[in-house]
PDB file of N, CA and C in Angstrom:
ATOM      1  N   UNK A   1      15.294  38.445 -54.050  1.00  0.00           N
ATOM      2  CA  UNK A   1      15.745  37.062 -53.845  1.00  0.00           C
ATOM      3  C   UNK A   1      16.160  36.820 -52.377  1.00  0.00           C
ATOM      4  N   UNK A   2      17.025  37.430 -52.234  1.00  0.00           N
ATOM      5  CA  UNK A   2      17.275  37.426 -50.456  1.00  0.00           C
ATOM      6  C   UNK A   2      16.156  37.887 -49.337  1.00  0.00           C
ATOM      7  N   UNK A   3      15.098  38.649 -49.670  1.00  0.00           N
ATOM      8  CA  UNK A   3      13.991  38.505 -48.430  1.00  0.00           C
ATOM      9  C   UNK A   3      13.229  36.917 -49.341  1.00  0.00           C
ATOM     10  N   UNK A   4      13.197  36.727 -50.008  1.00  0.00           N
ATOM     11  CA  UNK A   4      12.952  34.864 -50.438  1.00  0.00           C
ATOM     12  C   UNK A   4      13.718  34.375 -49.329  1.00  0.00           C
ATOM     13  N   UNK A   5      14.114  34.227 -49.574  1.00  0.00           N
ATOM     14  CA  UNK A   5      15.600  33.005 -48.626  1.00  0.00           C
ATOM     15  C   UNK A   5      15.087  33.857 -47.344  1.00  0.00           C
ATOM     16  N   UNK A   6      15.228  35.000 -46.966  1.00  0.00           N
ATOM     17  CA  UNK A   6      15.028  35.524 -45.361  1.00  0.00           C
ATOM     18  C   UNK A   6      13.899  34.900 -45.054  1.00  0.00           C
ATOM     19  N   UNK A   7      12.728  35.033 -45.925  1.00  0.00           N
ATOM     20  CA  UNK A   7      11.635  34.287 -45.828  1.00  0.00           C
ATOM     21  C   UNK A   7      11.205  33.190 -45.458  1.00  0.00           C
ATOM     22  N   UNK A   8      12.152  32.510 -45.906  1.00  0.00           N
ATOM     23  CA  UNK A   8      12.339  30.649 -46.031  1.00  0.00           C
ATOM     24  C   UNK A   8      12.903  30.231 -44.780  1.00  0.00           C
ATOM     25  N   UNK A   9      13.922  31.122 -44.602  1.00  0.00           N
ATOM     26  CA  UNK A   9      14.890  30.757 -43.259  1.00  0.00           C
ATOM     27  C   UNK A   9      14.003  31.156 -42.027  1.00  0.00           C
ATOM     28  N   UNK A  10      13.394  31.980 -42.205  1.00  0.00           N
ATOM     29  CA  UNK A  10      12.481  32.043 -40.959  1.00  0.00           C
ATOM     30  C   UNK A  10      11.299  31.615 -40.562  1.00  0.00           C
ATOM     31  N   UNK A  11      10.672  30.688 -41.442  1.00  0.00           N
ATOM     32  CA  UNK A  11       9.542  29.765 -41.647  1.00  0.00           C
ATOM     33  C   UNK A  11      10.431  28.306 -41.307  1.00  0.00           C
ATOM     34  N   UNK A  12      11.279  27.945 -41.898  1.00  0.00           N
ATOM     35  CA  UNK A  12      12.066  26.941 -41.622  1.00  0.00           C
ATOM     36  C   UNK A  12      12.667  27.115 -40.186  1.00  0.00           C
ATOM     37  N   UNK A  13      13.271  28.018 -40.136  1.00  0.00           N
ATOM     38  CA  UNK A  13      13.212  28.413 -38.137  1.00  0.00           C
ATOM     39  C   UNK A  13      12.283  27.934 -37.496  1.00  0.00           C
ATOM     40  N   UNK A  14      10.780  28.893 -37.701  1.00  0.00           N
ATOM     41  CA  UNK A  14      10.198  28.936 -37.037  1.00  0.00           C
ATOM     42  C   UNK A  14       9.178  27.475 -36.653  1.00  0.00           C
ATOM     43  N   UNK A  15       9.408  27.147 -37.880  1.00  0.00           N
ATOM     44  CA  UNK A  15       8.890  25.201 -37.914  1.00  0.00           C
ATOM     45  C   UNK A  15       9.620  24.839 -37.284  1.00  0.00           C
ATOM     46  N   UNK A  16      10.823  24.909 -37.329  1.00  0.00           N
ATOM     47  CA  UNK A  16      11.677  23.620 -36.527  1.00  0.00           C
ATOM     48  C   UNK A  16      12.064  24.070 -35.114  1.00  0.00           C
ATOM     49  N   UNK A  17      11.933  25.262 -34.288  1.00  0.00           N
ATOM     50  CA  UNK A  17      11.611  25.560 -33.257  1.00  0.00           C
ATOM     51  C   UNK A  17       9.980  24.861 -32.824  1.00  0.00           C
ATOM     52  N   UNK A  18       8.914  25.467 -33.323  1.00  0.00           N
ATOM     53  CA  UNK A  18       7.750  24.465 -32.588  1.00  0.00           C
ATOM     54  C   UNK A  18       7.914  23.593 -32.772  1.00  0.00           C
ATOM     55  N   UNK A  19       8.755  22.705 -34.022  1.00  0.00           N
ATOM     56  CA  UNK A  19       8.876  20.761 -33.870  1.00  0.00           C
ATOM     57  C   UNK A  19       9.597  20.468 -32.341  1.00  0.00           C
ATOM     58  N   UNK A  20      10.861  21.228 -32.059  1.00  0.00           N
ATOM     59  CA  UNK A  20      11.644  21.410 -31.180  1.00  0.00           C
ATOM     60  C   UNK A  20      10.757  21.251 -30.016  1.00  0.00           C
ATOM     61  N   UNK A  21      10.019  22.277 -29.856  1.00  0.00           N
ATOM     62  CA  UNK A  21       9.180  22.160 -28.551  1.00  0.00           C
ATOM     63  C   UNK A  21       7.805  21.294 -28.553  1.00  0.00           C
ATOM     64  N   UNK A  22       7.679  20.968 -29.326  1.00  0.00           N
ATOM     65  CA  UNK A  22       6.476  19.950 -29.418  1.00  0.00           C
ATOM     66  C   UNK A  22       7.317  18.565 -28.835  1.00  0.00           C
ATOM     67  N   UNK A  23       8.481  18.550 -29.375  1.00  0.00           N
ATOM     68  CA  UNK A  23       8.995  17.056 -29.345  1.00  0.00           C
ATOM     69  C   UNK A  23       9.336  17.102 -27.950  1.00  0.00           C
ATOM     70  N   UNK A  24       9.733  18.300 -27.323  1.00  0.00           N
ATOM     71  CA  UNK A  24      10.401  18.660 -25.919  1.00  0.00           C
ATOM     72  C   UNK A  24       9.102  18.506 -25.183  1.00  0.00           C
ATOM     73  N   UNK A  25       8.046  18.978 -25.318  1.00  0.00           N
ATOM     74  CA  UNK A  25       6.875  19.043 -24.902  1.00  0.00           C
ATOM     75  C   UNK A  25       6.554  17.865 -24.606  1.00  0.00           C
ATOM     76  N   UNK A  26       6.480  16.764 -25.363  1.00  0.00           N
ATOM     77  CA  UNK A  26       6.020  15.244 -25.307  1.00  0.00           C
ATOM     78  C   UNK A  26       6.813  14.784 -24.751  1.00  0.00           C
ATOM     79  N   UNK A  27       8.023  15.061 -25.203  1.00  0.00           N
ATOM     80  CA  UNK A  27       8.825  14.200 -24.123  1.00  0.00           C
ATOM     81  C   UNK A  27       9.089  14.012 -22.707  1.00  0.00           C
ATOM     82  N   UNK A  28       8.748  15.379 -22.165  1.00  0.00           N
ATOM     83  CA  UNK A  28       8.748  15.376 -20.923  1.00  0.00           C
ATOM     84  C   UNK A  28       7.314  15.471 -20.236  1.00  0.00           C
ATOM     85  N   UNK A  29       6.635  15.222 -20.919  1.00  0.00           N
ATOM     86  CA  UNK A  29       4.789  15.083 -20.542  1.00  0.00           C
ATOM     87  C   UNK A  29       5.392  13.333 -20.736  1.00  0.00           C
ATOM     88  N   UNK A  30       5.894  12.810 -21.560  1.00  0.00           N
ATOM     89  CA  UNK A  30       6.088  11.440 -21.304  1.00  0.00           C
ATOM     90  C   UNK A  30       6.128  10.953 -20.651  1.00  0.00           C
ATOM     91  N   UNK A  31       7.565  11.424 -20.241  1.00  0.00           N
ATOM     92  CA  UNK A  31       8.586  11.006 -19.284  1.00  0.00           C
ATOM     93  C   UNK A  31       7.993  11.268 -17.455  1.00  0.00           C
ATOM     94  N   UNK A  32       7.237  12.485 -17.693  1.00  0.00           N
ATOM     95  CA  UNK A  32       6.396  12.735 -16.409  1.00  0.00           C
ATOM     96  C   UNK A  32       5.553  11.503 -16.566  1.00  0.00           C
ATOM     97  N   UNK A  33       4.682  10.984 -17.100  1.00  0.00           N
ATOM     98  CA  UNK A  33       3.117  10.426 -17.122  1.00  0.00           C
ATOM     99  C   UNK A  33       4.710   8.972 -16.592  1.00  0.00           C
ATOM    100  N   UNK A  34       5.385   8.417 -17.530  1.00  0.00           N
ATOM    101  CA  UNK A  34       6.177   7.449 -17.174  1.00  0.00           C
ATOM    102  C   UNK A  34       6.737   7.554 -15.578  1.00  0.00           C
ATOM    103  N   UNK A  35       7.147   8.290 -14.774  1.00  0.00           N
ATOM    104  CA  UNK A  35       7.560   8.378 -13.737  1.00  0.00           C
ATOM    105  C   UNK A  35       6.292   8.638 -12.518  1.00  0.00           C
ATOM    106  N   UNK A  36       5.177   9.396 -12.755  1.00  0.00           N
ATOM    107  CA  UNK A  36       3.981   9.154 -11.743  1.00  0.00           C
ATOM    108  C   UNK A  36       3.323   7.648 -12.304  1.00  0.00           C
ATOM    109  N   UNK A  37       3.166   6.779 -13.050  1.00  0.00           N
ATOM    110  CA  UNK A  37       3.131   5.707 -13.310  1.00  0.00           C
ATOM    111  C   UNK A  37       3.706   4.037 -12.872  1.00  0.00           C
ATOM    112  N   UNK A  38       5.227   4.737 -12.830  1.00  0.00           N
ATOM    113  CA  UNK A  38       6.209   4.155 -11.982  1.00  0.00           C
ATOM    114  C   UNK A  38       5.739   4.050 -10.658  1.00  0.00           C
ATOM    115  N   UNK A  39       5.887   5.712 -10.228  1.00  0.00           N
ATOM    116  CA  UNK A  39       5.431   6.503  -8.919  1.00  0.00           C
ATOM    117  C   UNK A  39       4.191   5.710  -7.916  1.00  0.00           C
ATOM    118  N   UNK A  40       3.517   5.338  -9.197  1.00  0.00           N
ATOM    119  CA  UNK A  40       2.299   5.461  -8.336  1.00  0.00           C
ATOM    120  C   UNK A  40       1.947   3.478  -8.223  1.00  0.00           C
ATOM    121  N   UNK A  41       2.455   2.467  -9.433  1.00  0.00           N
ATOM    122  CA  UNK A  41       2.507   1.554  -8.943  1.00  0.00           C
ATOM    123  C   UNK A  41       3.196   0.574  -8.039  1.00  0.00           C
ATOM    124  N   UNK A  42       4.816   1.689  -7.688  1.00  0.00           N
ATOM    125  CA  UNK A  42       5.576   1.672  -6.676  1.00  0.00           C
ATOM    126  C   UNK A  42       4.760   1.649  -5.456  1.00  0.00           C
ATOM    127  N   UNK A  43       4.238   2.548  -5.199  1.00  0.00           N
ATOM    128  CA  UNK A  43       3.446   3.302  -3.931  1.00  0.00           C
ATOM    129  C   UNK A  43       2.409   2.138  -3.949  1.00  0.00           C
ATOM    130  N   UNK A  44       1.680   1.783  -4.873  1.00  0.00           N
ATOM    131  CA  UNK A  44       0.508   0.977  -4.641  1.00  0.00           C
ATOM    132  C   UNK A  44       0.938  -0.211  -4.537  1.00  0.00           C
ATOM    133  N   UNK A  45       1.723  -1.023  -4.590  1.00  0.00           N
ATOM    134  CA  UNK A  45       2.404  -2.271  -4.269  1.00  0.00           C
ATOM    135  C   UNK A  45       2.921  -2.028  -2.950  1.00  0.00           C
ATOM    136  N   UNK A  46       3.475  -0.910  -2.329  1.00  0.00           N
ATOM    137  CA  UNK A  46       4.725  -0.361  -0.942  1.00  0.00           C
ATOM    138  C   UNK A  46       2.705  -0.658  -0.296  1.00  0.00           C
ATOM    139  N   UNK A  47       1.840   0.049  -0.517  1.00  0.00           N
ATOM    140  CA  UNK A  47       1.048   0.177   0.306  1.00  0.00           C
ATOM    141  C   UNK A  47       0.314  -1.142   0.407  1.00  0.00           C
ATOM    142  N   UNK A  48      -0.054  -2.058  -0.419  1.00  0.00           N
ATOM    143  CA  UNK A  48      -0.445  -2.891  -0.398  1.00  0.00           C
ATOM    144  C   UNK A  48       0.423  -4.136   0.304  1.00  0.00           C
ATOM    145  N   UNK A  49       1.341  -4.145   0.350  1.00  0.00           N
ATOM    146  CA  UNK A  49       2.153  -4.759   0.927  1.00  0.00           C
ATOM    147  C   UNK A  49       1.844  -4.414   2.269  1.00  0.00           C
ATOM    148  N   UNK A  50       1.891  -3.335   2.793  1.00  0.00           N
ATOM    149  CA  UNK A  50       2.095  -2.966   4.621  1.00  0.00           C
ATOM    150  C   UNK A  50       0.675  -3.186   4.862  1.00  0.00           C
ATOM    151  N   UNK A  51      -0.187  -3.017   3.719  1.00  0.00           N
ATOM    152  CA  UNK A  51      -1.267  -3.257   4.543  1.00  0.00           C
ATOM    153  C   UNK A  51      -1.623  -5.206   4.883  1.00  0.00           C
ATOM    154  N   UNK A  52      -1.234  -5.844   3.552  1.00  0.00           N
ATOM    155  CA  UNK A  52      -0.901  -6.833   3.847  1.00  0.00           C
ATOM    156  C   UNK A  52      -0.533  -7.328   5.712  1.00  0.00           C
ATOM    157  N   UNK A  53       0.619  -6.750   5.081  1.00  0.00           N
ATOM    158  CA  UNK A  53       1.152  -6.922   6.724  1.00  0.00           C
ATOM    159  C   UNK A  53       0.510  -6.810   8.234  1.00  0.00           C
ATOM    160  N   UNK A  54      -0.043  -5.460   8.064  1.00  0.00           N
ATOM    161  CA  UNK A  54      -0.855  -4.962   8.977  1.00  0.00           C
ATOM    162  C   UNK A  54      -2.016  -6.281   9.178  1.00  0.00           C
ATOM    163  N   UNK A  55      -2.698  -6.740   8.220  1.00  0.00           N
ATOM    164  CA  UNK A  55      -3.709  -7.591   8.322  1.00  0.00           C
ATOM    165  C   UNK A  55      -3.277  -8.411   8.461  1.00  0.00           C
ATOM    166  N   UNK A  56      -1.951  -9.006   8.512  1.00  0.00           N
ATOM    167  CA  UNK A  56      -1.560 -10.499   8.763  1.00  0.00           C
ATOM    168  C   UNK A  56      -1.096  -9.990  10.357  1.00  0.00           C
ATOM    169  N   UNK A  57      -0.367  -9.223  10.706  1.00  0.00           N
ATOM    170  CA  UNK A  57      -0.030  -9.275  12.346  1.00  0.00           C
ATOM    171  C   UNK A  57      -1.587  -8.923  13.435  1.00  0.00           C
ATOM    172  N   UNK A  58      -2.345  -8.308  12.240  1.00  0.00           N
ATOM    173  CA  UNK A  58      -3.779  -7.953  13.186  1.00  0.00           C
ATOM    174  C   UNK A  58      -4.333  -9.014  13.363  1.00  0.00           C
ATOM    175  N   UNK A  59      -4.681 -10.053  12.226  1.00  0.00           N
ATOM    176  CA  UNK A  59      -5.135 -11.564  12.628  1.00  0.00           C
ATOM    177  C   UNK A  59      -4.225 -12.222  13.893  1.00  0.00           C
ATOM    178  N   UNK A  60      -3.022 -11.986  13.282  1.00  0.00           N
ATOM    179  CA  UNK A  60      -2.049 -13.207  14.585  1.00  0.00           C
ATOM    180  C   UNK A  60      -2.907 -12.422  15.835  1.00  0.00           C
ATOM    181  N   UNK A  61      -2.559 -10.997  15.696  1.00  0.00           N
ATOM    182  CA  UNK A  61      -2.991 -10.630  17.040  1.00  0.00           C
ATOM    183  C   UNK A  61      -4.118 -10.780  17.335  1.00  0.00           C
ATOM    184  N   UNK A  62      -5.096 -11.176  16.832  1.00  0.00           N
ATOM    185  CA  UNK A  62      -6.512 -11.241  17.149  1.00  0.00           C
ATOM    186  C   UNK A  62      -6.073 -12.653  17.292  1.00  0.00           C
ATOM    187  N   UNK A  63      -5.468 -13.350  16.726  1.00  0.00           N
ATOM    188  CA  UNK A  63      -5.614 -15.191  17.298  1.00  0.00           C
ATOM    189  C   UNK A  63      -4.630 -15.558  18.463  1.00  0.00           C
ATOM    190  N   UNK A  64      -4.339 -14.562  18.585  1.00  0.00           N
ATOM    191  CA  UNK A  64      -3.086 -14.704  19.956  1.00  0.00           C
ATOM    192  C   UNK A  64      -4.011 -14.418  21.268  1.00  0.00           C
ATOM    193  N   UNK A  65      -4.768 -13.243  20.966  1.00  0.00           N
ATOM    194  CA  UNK A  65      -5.435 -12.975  22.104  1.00  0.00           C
ATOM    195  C   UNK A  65      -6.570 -13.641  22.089  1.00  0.00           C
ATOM    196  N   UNK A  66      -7.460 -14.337  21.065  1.00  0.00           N
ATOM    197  CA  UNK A  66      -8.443 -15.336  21.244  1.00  0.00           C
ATOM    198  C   UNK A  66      -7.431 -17.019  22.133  1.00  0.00           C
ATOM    199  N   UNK A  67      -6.602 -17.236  21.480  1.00  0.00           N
ATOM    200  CA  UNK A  67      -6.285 -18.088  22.373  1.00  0.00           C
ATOM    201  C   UNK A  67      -5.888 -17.772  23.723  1.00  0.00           C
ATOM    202  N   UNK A  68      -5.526 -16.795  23.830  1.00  0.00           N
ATOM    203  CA  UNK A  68      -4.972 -16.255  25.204  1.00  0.00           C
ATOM    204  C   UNK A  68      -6.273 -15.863  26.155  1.00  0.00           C
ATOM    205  N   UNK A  69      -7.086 -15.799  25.618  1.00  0.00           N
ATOM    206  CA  UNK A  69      -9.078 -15.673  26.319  1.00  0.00           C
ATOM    207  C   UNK A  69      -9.430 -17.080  26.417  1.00  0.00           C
ATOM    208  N   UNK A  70      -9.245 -18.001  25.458  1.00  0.00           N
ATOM    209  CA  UNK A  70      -9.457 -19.225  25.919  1.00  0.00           C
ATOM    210  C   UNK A  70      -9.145 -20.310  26.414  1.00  0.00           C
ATOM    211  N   UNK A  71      -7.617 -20.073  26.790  1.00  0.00           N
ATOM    212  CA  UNK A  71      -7.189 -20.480  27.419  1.00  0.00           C
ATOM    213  C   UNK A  71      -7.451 -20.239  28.960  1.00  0.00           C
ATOM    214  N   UNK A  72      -7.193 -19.054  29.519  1.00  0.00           N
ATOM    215  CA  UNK A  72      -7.845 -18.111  30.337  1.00  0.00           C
ATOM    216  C   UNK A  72      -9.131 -18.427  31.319  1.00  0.00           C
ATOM    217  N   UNK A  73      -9.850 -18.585  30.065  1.00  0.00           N
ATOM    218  CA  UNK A  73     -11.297 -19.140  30.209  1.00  0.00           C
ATOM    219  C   UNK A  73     -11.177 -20.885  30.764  1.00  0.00           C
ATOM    220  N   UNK A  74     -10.461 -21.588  29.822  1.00  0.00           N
ATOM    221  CA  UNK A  74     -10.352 -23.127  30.375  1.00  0.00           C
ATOM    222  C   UNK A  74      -9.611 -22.827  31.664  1.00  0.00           C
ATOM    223  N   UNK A  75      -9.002 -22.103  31.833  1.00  0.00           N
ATOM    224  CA  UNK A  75      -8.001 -22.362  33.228  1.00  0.00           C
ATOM    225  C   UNK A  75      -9.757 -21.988  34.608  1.00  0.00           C
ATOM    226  N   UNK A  76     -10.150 -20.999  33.950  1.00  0.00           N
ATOM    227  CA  UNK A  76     -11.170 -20.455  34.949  1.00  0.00           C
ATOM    228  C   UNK A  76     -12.208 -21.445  35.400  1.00  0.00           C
ATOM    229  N   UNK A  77     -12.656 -22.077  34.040  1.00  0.00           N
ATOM    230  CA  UNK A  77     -13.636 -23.359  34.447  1.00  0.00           C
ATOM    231  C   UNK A  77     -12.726 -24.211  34.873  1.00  0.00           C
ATOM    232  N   UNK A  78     -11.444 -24.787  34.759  1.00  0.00           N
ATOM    233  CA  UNK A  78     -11.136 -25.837  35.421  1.00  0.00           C
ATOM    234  C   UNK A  78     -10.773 -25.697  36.924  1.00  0.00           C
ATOM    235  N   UNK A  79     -10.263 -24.487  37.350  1.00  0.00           N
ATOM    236  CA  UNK A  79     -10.203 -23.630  38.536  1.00  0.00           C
ATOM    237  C   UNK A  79     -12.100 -23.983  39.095  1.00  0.00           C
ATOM    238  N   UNK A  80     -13.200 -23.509  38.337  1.00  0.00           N
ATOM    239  CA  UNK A  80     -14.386 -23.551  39.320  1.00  0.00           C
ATOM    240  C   UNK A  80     -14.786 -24.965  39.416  1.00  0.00           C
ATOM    241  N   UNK A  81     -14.292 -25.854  38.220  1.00  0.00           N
ATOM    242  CA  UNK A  81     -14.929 -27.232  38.448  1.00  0.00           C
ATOM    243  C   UNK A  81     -14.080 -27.830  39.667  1.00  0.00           C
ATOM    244  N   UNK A  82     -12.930 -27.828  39.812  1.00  0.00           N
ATOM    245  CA  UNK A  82     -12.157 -28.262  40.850  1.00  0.00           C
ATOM    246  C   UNK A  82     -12.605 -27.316  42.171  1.00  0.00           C
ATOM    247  N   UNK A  83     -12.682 -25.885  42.515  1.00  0.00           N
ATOM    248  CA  UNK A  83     -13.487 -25.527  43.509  1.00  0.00           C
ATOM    249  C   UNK A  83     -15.188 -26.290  43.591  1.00  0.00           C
ATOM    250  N   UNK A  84     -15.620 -26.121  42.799  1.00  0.00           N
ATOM    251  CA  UNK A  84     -16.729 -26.684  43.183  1.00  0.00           C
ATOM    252  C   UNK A  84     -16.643 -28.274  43.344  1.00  0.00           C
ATOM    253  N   UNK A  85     -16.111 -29.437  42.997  1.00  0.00           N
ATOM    254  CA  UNK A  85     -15.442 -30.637  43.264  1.00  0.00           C
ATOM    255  C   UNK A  85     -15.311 -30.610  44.967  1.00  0.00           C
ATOM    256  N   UNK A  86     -14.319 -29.940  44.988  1.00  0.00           N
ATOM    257  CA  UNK A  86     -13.472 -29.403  46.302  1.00  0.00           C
ATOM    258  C   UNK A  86     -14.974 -29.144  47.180  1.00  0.00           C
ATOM    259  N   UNK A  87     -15.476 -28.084  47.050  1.00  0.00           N
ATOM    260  CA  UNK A  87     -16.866 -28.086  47.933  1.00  0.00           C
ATOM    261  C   UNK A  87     -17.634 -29.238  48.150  1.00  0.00           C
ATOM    262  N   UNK A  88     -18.082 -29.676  46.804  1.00  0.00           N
ATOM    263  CA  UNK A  88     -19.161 -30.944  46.588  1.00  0.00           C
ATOM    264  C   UNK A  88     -18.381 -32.022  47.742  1.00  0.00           C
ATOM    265  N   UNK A  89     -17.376 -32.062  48.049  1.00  0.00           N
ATOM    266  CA  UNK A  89     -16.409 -33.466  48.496  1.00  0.00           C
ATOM    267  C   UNK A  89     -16.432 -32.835  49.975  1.00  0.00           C
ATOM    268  N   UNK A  90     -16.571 -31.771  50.427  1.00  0.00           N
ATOM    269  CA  UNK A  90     -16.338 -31.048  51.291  1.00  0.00           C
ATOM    270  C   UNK A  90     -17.779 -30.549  52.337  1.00  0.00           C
ATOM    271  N   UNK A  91     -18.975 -30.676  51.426  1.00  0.00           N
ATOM    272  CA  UNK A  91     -20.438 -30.381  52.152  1.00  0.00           C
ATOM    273  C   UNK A  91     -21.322 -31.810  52.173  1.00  0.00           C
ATOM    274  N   UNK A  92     -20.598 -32.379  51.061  1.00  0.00           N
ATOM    275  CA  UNK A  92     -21.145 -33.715  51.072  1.00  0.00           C
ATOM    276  C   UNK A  92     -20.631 -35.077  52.274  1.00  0.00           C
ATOM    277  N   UNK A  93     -19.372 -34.845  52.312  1.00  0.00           N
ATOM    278  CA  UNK A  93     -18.905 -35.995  53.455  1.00  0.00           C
ATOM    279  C   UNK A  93     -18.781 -34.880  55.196  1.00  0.00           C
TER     280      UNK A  93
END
């Protein structure tokens, strides 16, 4: 009768130890998959964001320095139309 019961108690052990670690097992395979999940749509929003950024100060900067070329440029033609004015008024009279 008692290796019965020794029997029992150690099948009943031994079940509720692997439930134990099965449940421990999942839970922290969970709790991992939940935290690189977190992890990773944290990171992909942080990155998407700077890149955001990056592409919004790279445009300004590309439209800062296009205006800053064309402006540049108008100053240069209005600089040669007035030299050449200046000549034309100057070879002509």
């Amino acid at each position: 009768y008692s290796f019965i019961l020794l029997h029992y108690l150690f099948y009943f052990i031994l079940f509720y130890f692997i439930l134990f670690y099965f449940i421990l097992f999942y839970f922290i395979l969970f709790y991992f998959i939940l935290f690189y999940f977190i992890l990773f749509y944290f990171f992909f929003y942080f990155i998407l964001f700077y890149f955001i950024l990056f592409y919004l100060f790279y445009f300004l900067f590309i439209l800062f320095y296009f205006i800053l070329f064309y402006f540049i440029l108008f100053y240069f033609y209005f600089i040669l139309f007035y030299f050449i004015l200046f000549y034309f008024i100057l070879f002509y009279f």
